[in-house]
PDB file of N, CA and C in Angstrom:
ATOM      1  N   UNK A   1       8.312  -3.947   5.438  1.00  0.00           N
ATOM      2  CA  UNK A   1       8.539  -4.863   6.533  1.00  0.00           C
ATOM      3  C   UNK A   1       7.774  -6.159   6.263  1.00  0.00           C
ATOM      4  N   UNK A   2       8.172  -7.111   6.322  1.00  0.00           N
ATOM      5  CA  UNK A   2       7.462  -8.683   6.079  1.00  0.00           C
ATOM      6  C   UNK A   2       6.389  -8.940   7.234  1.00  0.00           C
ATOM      7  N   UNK A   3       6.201  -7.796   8.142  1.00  0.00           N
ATOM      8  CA  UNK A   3       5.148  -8.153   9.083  1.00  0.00           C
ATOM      9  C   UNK A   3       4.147  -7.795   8.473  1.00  0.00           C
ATOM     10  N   UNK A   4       3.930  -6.607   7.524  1.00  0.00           N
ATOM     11  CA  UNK A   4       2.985  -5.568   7.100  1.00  0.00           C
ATOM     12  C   UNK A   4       2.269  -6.838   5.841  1.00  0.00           C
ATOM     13  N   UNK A   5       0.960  -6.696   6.363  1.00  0.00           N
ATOM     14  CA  UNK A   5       0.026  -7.515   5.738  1.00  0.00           C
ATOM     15  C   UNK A   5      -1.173  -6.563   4.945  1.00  0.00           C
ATOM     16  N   UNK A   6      -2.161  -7.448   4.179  1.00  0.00           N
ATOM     17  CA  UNK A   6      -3.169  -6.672   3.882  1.00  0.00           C
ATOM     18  C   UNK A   6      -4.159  -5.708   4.973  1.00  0.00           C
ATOM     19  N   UNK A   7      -4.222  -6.721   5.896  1.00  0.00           N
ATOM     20  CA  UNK A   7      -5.206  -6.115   6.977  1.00  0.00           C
ATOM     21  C   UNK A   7      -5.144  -4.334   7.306  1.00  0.00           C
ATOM     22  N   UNK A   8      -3.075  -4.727   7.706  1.00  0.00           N
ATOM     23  CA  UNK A   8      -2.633  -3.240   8.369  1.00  0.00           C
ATOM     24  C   UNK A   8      -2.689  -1.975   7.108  1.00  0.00           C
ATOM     25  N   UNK A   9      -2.284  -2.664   5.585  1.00  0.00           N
ATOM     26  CA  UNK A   9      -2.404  -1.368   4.947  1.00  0.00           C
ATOM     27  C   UNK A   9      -3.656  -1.372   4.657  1.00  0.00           C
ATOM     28  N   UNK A  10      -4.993  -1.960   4.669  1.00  0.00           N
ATOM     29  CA  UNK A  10      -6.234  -1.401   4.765  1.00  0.00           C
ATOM     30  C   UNK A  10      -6.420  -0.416   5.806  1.00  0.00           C
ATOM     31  N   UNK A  11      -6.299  -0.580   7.402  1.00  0.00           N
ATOM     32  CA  UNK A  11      -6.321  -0.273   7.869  1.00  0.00           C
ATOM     33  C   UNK A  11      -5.539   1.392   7.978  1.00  0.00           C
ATOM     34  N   UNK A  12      -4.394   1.759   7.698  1.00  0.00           N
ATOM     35  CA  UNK A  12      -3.497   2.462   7.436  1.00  0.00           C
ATOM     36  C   UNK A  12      -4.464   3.048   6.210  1.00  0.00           C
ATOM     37  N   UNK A  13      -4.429   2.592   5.058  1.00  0.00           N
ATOM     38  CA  UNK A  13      -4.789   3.745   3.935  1.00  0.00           C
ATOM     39  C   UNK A  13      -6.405   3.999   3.961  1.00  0.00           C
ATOM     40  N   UNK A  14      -6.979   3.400   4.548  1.00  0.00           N
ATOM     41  CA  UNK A  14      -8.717   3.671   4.159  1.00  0.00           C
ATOM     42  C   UNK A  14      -8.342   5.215   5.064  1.00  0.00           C
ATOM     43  N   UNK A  15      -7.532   5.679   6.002  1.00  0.00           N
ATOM     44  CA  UNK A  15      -7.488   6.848   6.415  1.00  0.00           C
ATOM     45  C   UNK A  15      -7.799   8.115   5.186  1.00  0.00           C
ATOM     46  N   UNK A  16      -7.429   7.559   3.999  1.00  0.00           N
ATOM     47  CA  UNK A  16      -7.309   8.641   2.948  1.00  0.00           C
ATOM     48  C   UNK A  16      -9.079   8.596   1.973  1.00  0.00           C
ATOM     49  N   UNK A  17      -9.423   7.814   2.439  1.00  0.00           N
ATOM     50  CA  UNK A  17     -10.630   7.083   1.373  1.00  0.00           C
ATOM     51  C   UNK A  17     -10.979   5.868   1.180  1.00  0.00           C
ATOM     52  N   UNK A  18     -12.301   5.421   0.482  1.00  0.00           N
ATOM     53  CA  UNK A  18     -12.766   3.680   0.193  1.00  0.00           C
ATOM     54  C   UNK A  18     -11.784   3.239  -0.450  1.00  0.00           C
ATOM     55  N   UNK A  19     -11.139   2.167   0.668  1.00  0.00           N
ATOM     56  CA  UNK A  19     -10.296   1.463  -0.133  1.00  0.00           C
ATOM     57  C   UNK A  19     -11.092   0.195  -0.512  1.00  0.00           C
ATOM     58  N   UNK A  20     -10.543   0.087  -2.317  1.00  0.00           N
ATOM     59  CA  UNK A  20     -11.526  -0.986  -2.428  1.00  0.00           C
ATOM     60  C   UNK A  20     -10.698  -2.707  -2.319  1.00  0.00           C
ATOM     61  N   UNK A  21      -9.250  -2.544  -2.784  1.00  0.00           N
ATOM     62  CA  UNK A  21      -8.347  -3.711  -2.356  1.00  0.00           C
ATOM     63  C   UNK A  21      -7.250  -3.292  -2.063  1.00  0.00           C
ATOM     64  N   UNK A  22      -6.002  -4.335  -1.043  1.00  0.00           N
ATOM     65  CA  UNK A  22      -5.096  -4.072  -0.673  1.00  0.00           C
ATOM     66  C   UNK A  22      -4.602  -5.394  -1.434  1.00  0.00           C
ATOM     67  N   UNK A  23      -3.295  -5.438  -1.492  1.00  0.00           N
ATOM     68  CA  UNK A  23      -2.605  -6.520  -2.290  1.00  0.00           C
ATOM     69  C   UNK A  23      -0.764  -6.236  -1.736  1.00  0.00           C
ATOM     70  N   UNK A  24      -0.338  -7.788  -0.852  1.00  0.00           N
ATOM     71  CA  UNK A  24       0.763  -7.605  -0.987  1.00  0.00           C
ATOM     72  C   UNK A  24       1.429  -8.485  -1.911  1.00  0.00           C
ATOM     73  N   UNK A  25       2.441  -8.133  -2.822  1.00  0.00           N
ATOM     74  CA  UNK A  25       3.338  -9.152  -3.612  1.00  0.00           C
ATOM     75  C   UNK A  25       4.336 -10.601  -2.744  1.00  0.00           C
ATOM     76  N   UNK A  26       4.085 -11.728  -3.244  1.00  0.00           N
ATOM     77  CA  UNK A  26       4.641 -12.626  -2.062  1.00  0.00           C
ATOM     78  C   UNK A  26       5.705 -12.908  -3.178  1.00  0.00           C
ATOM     79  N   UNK A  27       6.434 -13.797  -3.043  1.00  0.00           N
ATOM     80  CA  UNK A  27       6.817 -14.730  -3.415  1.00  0.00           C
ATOM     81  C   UNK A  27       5.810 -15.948  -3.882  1.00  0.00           C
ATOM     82  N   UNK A  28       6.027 -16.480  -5.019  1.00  0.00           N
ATOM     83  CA  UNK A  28       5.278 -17.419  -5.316  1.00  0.00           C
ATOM     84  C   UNK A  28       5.868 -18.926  -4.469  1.00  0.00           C
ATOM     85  N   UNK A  29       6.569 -19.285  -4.447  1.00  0.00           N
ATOM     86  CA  UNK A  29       7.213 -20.355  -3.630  1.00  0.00           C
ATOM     87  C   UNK A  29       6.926 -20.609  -2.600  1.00  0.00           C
ATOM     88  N   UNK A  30       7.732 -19.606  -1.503  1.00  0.00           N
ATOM     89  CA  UNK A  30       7.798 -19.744   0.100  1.00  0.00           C
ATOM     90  C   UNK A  30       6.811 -18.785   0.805  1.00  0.00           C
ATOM     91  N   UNK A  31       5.770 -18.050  -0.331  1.00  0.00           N
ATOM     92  CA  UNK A  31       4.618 -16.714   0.079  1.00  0.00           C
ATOM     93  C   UNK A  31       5.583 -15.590   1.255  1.00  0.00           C
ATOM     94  N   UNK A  32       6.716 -14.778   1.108  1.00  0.00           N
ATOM     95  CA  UNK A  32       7.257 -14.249   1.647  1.00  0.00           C
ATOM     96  C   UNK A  32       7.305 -13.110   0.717  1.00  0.00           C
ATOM     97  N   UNK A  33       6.923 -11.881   1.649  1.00  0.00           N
ATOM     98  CA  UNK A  33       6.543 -10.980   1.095  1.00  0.00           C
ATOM     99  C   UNK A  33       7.880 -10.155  -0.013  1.00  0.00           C
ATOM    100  N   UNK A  34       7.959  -9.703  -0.962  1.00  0.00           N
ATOM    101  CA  UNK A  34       8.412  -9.008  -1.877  1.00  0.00           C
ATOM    102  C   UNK A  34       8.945  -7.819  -1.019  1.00  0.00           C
ATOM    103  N   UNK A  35       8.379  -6.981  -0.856  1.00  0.00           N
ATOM    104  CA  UNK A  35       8.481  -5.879   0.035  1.00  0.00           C
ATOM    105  C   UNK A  35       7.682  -4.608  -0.676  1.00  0.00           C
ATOM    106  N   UNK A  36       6.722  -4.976  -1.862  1.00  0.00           N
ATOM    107  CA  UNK A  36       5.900  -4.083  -1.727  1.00  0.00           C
ATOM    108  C   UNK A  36       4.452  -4.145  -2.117  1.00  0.00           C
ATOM    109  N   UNK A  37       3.453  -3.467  -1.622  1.00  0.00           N
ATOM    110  CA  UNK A  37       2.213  -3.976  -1.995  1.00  0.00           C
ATOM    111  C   UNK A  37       1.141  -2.527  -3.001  1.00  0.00           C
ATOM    112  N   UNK A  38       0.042  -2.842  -3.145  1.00  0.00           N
ATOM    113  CA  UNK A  38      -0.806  -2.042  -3.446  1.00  0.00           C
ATOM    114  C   UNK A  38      -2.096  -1.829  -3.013  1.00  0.00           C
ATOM    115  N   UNK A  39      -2.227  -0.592  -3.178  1.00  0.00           N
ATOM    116  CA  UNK A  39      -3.900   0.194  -2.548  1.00  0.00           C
ATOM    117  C   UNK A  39      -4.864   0.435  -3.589  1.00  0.00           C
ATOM    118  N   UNK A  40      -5.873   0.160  -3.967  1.00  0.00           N
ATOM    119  CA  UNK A  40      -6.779   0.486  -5.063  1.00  0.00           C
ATOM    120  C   UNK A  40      -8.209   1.430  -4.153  1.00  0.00           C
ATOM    121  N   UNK A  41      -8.538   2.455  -4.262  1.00  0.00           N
ATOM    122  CA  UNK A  41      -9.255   2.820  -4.258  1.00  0.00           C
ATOM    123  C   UNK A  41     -10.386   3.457  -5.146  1.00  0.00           C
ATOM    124  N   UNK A  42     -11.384   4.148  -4.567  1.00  0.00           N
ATOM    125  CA  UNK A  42     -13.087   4.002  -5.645  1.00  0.00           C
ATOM    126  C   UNK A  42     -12.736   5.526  -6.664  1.00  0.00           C
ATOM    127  N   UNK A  43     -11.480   6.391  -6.062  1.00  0.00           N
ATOM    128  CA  UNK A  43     -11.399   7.418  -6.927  1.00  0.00           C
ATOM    129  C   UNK A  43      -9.979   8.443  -6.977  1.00  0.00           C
ATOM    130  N   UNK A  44      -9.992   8.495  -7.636  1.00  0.00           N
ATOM    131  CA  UNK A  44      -8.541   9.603  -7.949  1.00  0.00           C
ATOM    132  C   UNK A  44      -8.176   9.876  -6.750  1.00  0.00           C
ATOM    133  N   UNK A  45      -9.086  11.368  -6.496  1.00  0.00           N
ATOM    134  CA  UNK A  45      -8.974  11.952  -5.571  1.00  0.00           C
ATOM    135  C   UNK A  45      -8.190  11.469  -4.017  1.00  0.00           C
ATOM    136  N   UNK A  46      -8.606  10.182  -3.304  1.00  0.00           N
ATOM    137  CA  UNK A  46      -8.314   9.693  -2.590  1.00  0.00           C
ATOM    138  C   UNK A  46      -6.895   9.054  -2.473  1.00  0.00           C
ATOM    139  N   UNK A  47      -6.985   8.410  -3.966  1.00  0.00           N
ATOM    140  CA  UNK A  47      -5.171   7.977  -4.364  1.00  0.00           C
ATOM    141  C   UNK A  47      -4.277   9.738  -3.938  1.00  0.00           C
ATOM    142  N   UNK A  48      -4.725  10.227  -4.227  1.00  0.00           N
ATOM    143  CA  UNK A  48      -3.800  11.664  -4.478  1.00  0.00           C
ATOM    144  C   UNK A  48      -3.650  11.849  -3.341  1.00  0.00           C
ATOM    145  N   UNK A  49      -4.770  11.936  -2.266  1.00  0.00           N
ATOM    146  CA  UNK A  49      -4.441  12.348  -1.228  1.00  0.00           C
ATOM    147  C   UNK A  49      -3.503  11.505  -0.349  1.00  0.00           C
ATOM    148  N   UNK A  50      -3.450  10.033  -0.329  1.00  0.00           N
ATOM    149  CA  UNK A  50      -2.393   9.067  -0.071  1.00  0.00           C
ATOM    150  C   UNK A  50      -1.337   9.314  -0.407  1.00  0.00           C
ATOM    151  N   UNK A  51      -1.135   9.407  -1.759  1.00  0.00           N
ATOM    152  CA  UNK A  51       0.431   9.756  -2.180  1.00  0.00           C
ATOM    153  C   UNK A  51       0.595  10.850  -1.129  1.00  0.00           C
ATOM    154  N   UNK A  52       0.203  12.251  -1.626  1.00  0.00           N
ATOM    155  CA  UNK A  52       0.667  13.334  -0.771  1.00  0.00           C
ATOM    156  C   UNK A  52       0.608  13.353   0.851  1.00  0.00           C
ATOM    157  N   UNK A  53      -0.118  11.985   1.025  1.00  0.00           N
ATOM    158  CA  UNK A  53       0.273  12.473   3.020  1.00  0.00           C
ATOM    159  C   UNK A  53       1.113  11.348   3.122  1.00  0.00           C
ATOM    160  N   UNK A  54       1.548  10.111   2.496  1.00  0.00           N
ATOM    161  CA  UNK A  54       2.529   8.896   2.676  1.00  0.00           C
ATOM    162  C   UNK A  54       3.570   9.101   2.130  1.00  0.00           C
ATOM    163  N   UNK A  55       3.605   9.766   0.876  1.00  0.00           N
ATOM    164  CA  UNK A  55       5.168   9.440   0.530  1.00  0.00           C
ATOM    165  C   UNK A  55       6.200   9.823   0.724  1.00  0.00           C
ATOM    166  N   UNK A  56       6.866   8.908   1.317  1.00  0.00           N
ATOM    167  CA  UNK A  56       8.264   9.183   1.965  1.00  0.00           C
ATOM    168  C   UNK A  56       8.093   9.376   3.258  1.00  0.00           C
ATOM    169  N   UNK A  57       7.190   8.725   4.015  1.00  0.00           N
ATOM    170  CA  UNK A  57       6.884   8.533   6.035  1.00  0.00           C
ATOM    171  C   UNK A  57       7.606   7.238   5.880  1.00  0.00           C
ATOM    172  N   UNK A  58       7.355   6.896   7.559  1.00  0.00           N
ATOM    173  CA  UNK A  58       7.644   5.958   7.634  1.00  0.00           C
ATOM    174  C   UNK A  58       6.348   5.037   7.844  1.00  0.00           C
ATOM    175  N   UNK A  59       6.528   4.122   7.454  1.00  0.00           N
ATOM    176  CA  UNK A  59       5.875   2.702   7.960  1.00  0.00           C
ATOM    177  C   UNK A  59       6.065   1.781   8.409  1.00  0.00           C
ATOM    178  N   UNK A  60       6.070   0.920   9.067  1.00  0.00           N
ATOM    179  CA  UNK A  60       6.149  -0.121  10.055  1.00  0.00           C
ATOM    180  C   UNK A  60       7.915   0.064  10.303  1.00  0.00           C
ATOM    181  N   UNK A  61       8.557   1.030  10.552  1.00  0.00           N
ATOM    182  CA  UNK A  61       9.627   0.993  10.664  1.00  0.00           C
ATOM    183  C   UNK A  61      10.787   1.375   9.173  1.00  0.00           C
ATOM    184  N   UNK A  62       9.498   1.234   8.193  1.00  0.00           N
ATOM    185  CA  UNK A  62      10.998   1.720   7.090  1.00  0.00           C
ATOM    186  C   UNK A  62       9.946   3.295   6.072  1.00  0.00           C
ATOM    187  N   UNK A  63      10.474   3.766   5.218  1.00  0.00           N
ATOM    188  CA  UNK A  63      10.884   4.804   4.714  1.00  0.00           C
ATOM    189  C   UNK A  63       9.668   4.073   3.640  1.00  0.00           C
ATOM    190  N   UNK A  64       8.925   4.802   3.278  1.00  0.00           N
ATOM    191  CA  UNK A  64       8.067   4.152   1.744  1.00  0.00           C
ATOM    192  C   UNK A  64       7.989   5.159   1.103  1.00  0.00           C
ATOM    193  N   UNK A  65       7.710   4.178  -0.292  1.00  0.00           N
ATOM    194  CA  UNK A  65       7.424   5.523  -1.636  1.00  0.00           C
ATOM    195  C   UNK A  65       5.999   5.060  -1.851  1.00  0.00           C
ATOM    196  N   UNK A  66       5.142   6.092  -2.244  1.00  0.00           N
ATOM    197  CA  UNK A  66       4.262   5.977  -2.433  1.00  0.00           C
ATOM    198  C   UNK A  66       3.519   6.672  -4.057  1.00  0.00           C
ATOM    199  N   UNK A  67       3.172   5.994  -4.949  1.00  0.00           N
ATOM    200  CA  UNK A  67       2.911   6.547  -5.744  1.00  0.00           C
ATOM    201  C   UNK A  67       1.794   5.762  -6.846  1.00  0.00           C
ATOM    202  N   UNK A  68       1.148   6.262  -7.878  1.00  0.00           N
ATOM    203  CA  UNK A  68       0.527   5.759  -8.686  1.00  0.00           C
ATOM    204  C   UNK A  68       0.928   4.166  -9.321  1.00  0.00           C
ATOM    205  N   UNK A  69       0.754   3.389  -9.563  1.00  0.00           N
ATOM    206  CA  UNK A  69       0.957   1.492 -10.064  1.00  0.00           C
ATOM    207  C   UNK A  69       1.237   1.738 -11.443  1.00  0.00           C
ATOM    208  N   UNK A  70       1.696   1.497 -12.190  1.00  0.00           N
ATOM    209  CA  UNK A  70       1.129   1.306 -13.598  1.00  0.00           C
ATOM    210  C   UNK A  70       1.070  -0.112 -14.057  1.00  0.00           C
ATOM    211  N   UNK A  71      -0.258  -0.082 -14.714  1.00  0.00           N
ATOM    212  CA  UNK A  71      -0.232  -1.682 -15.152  1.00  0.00           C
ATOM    213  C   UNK A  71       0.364  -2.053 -16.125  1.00  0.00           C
ATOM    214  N   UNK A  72       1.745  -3.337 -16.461  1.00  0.00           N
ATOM    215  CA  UNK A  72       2.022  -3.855 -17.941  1.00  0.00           C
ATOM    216  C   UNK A  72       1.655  -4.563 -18.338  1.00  0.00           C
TER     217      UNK A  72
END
């Protein structure tokens, strides 16, 4: 949802553990959100437990996947 900011998925994922950053993807141009962002937290464990209680709920109204980033 283009409402969903850093604040709310801090708020939303520190439920699972220290989150250490939230990051949404904008658009470089008009800063309008992409439609998806990322959670970094201090340890595995905590990512895991996110995936397994988020993925595939809903959030702010839509359906999310939730899973590990990989960096290229």
């Amino acid at each position: 949802d283009p409402e969903v900011d850093e604040k709310l998925l801090y708020e939303t994922f520190s439920n699972f553990g220290m989150v250490i950053s939230t990051k949404i993807t904008r658009d470089a141009e008009d800063g309008t959100s992409k439609g998806h962002g990322f959670v970094s937290y201090d340890n595995f464990r905590s990512s895991d437990v996110a995936i397994a209680q988020m993925n595939g709920q809903y959030f702010s109204g839509r359906q999310i996947r939730v899973e590990y980033g990989i960096k290229k």
